[in-house]
C-alpha atoms as a PDB file:
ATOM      1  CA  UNK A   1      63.013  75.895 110.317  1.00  0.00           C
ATOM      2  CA  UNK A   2      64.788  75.805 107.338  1.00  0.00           C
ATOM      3  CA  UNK A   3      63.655  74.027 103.701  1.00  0.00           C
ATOM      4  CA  UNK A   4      66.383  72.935 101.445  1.00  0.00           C
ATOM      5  CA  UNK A   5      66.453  71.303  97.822  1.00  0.00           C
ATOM      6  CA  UNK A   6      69.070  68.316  96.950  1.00  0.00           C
ATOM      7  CA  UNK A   7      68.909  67.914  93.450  1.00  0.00           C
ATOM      8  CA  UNK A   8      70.426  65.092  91.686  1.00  0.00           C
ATOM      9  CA  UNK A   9      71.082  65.268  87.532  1.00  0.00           C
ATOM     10  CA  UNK A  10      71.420  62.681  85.549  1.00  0.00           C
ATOM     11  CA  UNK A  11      71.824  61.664  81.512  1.00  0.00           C
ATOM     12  CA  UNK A  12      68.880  59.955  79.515  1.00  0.00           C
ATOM     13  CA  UNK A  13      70.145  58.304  76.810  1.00  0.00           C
ATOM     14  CA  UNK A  14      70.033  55.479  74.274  1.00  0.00           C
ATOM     15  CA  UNK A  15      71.926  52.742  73.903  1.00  0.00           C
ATOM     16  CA  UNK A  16      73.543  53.881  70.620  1.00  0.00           C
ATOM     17  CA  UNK A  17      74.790  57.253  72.143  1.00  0.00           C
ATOM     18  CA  UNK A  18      77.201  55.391  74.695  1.00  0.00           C
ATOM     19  CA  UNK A  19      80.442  54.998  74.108  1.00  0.00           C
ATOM     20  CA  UNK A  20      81.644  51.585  72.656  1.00  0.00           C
ATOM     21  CA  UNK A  21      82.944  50.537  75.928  1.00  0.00           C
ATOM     22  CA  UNK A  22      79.642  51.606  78.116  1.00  0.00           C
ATOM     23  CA  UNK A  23      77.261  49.528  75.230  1.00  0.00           C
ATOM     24  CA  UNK A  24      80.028  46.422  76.032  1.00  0.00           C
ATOM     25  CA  UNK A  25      79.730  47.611  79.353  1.00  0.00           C
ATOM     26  CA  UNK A  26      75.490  47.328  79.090  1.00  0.00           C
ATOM     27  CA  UNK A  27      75.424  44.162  76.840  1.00  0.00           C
ATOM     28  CA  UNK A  28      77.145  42.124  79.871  1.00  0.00           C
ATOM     29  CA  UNK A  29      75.299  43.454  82.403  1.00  0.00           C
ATOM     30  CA  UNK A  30      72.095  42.148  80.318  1.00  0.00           C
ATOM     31  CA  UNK A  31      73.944  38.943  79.583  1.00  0.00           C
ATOM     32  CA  UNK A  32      74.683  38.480  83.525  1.00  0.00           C
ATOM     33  CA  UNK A  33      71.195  38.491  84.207  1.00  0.00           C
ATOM     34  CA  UNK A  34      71.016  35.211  82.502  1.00  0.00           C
ATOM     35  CA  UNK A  35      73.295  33.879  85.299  1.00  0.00           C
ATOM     36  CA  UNK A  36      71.011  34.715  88.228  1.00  0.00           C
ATOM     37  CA  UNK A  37      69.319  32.389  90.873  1.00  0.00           C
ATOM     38  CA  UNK A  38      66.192  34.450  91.345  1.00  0.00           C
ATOM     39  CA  UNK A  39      64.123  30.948  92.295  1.00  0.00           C
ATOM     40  CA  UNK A  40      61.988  33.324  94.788  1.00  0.00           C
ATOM     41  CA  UNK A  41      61.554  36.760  92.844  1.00  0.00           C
ATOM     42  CA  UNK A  42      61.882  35.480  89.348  1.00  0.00           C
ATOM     43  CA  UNK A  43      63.246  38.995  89.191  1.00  0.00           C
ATOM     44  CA  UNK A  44      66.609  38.615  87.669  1.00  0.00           C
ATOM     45  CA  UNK A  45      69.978  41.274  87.770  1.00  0.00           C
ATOM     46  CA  UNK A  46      72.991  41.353  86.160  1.00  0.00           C
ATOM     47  CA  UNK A  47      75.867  43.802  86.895  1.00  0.00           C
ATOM     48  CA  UNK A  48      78.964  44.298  84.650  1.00  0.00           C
ATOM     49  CA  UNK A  49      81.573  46.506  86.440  1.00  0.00           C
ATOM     50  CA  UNK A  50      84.839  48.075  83.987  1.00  0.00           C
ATOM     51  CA  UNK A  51      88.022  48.350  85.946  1.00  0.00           C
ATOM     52  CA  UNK A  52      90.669  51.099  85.496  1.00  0.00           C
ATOM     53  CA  UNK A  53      92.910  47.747  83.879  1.00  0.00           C
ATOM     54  CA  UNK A  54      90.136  47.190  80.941  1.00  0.00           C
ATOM     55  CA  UNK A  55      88.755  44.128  83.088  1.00  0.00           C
ATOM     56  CA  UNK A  56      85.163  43.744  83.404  1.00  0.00           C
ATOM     57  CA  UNK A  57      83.530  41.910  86.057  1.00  0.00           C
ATOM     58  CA  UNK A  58      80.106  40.127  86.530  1.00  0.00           C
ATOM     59  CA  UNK A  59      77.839  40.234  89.040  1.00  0.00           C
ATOM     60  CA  UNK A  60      74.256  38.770  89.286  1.00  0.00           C
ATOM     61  CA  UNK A  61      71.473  38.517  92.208  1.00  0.00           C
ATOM     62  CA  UNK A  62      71.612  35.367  94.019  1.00  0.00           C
ATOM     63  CA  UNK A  63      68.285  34.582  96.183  1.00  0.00           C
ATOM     64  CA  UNK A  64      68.524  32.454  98.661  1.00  0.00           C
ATOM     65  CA  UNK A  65      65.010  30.794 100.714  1.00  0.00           C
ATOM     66  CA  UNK A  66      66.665  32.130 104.171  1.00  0.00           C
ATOM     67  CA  UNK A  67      66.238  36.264 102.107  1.00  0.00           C
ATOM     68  CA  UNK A  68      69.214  38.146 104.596  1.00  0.00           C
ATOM     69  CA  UNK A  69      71.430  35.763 103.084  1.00  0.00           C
ATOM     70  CA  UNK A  70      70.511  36.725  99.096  1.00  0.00           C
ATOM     71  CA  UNK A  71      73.164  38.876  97.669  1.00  0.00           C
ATOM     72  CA  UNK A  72      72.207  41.660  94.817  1.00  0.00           C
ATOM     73  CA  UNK A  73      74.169  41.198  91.676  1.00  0.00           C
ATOM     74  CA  UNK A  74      75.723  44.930  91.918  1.00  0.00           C
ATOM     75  CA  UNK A  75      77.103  43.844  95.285  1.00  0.00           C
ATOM     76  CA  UNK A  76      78.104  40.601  93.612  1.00  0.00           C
ATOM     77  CA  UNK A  77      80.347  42.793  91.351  1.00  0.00           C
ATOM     78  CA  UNK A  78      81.452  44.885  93.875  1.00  0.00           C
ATOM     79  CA  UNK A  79      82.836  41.907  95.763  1.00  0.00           C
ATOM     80  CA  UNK A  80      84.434  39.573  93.668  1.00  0.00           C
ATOM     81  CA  UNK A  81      85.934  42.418  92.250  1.00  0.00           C
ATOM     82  CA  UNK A  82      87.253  43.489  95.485  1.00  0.00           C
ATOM     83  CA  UNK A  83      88.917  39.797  95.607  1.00  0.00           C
ATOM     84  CA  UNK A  84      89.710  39.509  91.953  1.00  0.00           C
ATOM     85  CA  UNK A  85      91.351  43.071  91.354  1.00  0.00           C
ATOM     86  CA  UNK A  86      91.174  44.462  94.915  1.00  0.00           C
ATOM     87  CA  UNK A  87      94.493  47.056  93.806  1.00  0.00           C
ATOM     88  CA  UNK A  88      91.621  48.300  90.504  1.00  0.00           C
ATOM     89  CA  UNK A  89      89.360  51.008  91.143  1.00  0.00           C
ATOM     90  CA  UNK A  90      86.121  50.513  89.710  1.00  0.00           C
ATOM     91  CA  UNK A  91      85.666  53.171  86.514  1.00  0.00           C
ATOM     92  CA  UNK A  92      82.019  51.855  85.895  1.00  0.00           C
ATOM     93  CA  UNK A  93      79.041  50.015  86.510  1.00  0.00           C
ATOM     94  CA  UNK A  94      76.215  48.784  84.268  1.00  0.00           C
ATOM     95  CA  UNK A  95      72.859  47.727  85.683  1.00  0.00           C
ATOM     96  CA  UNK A  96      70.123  45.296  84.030  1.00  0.00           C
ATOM     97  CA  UNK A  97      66.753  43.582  84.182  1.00  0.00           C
ATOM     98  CA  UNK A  98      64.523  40.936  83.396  1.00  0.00           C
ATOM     99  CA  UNK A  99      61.278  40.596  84.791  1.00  0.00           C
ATOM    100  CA  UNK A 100      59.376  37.339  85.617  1.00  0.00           C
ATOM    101  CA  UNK A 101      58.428  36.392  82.334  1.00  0.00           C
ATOM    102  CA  UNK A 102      62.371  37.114  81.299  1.00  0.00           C
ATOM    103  CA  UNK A 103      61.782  40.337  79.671  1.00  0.00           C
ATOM    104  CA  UNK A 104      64.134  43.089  79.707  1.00  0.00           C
ATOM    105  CA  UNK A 105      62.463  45.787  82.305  1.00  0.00           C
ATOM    106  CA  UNK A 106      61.826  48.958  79.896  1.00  0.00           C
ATOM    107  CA  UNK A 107      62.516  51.488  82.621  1.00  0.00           C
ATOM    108  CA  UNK A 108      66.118  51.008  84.200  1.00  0.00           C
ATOM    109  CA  UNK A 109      66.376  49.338  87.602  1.00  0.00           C
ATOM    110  CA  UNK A 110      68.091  51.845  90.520  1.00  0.00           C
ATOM    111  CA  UNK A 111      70.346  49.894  93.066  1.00  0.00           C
ATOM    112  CA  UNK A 112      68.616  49.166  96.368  1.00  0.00           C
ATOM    113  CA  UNK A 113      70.293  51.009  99.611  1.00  0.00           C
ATOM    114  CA  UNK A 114      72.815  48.384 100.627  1.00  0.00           C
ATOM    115  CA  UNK A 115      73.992  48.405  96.997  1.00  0.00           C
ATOM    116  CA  UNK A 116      73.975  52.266  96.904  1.00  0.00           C
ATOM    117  CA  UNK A 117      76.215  52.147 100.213  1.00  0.00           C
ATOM    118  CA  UNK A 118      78.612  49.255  98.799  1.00  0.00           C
ATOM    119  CA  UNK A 119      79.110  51.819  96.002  1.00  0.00           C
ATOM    120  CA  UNK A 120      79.913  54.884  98.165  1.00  0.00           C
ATOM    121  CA  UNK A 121      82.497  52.790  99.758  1.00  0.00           C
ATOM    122  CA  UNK A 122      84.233  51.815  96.745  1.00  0.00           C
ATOM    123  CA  UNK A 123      84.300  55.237  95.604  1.00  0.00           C
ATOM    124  CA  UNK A 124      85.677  56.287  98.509  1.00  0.00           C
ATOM    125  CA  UNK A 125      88.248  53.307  98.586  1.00  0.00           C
ATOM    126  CA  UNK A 126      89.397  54.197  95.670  1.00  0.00           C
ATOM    127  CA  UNK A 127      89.272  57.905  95.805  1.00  0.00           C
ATOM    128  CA  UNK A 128      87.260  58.426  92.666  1.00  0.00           C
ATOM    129  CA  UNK A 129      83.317  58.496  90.961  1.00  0.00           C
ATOM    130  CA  UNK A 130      82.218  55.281  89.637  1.00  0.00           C
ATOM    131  CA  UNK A 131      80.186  56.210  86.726  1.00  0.00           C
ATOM    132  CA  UNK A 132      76.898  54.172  86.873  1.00  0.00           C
ATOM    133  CA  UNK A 133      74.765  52.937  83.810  1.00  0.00           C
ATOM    134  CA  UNK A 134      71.525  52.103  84.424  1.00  0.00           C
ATOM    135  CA  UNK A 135      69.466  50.305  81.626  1.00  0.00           C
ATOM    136  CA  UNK A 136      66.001  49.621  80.780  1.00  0.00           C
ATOM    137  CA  UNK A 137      65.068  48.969  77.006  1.00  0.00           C
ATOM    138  CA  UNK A 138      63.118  51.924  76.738  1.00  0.00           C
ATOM    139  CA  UNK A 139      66.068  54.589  78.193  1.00  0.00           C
ATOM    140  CA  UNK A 140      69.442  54.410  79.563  1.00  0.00           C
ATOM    141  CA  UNK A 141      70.203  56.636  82.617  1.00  0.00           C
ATOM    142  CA  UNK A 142      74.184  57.517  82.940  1.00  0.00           C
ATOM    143  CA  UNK A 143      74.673  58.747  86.565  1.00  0.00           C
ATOM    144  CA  UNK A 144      78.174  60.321  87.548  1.00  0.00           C
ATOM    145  CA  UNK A 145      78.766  59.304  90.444  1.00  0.00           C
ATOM    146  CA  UNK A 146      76.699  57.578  93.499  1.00  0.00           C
ATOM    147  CA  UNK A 147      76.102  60.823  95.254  1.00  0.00           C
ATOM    148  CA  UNK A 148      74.088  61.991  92.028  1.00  0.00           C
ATOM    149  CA  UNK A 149      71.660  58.536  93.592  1.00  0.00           C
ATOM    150  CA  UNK A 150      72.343  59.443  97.287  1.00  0.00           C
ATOM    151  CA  UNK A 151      73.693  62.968  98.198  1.00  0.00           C
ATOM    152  CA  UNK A 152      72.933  62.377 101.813  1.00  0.00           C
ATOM    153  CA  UNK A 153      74.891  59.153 102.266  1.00  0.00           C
ATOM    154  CA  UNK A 154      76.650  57.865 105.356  1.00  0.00           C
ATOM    155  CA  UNK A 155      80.185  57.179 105.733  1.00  0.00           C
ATOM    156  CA  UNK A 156      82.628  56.922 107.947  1.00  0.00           C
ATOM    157  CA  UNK A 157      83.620  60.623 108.578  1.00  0.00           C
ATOM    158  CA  UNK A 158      80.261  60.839 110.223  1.00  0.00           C
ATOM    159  CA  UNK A 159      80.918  58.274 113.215  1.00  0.00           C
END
């Protein structure tokens, strides 16, 4: 038997070392959260994704009582994007918080698995990394690229 290490590197940042466009990026992802319907979890997302047109698009977690039928606010993005813009590829993403008393988490949030796999499919619909910001008050993490979250994904080269 053979052992192997996957490593995976990432940034750690503040908020002032982004770039202009990743703290607009950031501020609307916080300011989507506001727009969830977390009525079950109280645990409210926001998503702000940059296009390669300058559009940004929202996304926010959407609970539902009947839970398969909730929707996570990056895949929220990800799909009204898709609908919006679907001839865009998706530069960037920019993940946020709030916790049940409606603070903003200090440690940045990472996307469940359904979200990471609705991200390896748009970068591979569109034939490029999405660069994903992850925020927490306390740190930012900048990630290049969903494989740097899952470098043993699944797609469709595998069936």
């Amino acid at each position: 038997m053979e052992k192997r290490t996957i490593k995976s590197e990432i940034d750690v940042c503040q908020k002032n070392e982004l770039s202009e466009m990743e703290q607009l990026l950031v501020n609307k992802a916080i300011e989507a959260t506001d727009r969830a319907y977390a009525a079950y979890s109280h645990f409210r997302v926001g998503a702000a994704l940059l296009l390669a047109n300058g559009e940004i698009v929202l996304g926010c977690n959407q609970e539902n009582a009947a839970y398969p039928v909730t929707i996570c606010a990056e895949r929220s993005a990800l799909f009204s994007a898709g609908v919006q813009y679907p001839d865009q590829p998706v530069v960037a993403i920019a993940i946020a918080a709030r916790d049940e008393s409606g603070q903003l988490l200090g440690e940045p949030i990472t996307p469940c698995g359904s979200c990471r796999q609705a991200m390896i499919e748009t970068e591979r619909r569109y034939s490029r990394k999405v660069k994903i910001l992850l925020y927490g008050t306390e740190r930012i993490y900048v990630i290049d690229g969903i494989g740097q979250l899952m470098p043993l994904s699944f797609t469709d080269d595998m069936m």
